[in-house]
Protein backbone atom coordinates (compact mmCIF):
# COMPACT_ATOMS: atom_id res chain seq x y z
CA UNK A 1 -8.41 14.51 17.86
CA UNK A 2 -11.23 13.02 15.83
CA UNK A 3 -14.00 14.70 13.50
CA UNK A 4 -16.88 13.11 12.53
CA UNK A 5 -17.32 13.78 8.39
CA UNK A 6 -21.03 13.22 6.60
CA UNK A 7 -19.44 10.70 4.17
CA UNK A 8 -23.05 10.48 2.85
CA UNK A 9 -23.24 13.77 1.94
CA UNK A 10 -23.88 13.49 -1.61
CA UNK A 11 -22.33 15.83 -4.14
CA UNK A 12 -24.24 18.63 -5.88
CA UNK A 13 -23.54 20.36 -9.40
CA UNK A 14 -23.32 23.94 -10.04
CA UNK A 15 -27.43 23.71 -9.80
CA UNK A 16 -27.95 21.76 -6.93
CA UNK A 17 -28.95 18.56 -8.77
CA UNK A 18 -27.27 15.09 -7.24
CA UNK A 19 -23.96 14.35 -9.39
CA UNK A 20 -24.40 10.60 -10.52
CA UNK A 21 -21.79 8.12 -11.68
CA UNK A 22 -21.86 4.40 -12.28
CA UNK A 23 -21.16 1.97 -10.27
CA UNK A 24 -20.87 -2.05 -10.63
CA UNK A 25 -24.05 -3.32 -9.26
CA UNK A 26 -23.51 -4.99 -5.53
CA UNK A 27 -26.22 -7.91 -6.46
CA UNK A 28 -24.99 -8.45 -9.95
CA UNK A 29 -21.54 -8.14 -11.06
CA UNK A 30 -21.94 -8.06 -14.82
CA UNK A 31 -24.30 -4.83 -14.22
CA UNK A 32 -23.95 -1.16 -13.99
CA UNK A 33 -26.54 1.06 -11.32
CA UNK A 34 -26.16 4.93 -11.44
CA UNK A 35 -26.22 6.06 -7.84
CA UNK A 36 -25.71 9.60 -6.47
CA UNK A 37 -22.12 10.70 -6.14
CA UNK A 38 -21.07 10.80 -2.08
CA UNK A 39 -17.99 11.90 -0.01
CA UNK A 40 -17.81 8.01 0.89
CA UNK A 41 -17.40 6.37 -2.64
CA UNK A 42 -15.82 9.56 -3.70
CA UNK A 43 -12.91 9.33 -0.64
CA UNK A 44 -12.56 5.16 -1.19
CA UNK A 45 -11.70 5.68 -5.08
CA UNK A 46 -9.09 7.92 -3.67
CA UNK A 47 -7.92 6.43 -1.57
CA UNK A 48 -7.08 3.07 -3.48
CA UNK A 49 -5.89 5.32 -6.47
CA UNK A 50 -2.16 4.04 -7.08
CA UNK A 51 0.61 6.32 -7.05
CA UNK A 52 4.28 4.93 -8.44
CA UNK A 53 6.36 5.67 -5.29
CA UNK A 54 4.12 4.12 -2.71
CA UNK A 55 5.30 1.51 -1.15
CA UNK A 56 3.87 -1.48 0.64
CA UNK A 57 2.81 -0.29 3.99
CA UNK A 58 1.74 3.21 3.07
CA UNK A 59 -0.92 0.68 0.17
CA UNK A 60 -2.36 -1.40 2.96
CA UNK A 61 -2.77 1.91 5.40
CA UNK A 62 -4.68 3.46 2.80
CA UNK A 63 -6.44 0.16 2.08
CA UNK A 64 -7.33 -0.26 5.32
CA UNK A 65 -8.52 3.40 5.73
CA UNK A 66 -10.88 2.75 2.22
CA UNK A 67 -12.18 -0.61 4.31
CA UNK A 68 -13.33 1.10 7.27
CA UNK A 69 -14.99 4.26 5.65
CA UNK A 70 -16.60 1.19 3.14
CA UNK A 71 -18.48 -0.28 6.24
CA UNK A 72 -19.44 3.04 7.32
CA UNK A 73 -17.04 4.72 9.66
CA UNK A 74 -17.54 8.56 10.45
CA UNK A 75 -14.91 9.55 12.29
CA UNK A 76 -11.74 10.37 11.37
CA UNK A 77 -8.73 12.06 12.39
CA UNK A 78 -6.73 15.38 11.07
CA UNK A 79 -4.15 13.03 9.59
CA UNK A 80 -6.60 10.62 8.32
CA UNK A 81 -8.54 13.65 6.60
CA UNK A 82 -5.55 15.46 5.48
CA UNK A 83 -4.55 12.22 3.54
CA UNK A 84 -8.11 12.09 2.07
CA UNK A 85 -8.02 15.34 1.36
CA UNK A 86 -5.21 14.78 -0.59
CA UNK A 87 -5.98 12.31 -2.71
CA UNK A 88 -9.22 13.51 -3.86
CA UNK A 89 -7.32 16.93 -4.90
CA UNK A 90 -4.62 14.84 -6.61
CA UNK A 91 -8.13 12.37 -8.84
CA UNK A 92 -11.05 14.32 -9.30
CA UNK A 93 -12.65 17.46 -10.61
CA UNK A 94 -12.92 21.02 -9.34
CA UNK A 95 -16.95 20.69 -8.50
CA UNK A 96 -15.82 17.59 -6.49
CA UNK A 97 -12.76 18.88 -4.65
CA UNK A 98 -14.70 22.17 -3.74
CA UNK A 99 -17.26 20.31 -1.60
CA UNK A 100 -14.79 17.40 -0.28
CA UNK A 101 -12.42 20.26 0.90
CA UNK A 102 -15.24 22.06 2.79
CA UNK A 103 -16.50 18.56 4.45
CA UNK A 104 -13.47 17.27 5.29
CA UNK A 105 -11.90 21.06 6.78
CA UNK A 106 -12.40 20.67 10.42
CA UNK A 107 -14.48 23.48 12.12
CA UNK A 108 -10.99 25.66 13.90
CA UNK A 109 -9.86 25.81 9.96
CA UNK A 110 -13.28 26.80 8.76
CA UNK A 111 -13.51 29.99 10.53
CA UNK A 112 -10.38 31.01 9.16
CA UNK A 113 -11.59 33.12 6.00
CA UNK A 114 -9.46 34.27 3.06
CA UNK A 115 -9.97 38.04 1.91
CA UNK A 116 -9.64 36.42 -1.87
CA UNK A 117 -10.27 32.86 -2.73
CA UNK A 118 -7.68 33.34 -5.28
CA UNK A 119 -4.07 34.04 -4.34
CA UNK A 120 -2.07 37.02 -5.86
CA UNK A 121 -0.18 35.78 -7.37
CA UNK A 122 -2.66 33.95 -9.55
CA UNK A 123 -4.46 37.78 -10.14
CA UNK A 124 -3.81 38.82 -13.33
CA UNK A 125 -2.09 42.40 -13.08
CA UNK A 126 -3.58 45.65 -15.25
């Protein structure tokens, strides 16, 4: 089963604005462009993260998973999204994880609601 992902969305902070980051210029090495933040650059940098443990094969699947959402592939599958799903949790920030978790959930899981978005046993007892 496949789900297609807006891996353009681009990510928002707590008051809507575009989160920006630099990036090496495509045109000119030696420079630095700030661009908006998306789910695409966002689940490559993940996705080429390195990780002691990893060995060969499970580097070049994830490199070749970080190729083909490069040149613009949208569709992915559970496993595919579950592993970028992963990674992002493991590298980046709350804000960012928030929104990648609710792009990358596909639609069965969304419906699925929790009475508490924090668990009990993370509640703080009186």
């Amino acid at each position: 089963m496949a789900i297609t992902v807006d891996l353009d969305y681009v990510f928002k902070n707590v008051y809507g604005h575009p989160i920006k980051e630099d990036q090496p210029d495509p045109d000119n090495a030696d420079e630095v462009v700030s661009k908006e933040l998306t789910l695409r650059a966002v689940s490559v940098n993940a996705l080429l993260t390195n990780e002691q443990g990893n060995d060969g094969d499970e580097k070049a699947r994830r490199w070749r998973l970080a190729m083909q959402l490069h040149e613009g592939e949208n569709e992915l599958t559970i496993k595919e999204a579950s592993l970028i799903k992963k990674q992002i949790g493991k590298n980046y920030s709350p804000i960012i994880v928030g929104q990648a978790y609710d792009l990358l959930d596909p639609p069965k899981a969304k419906k699925k609601k929790q009475a508490s978005l924090i668990p009990d046993d993370d509640r703080e007892t009186s």
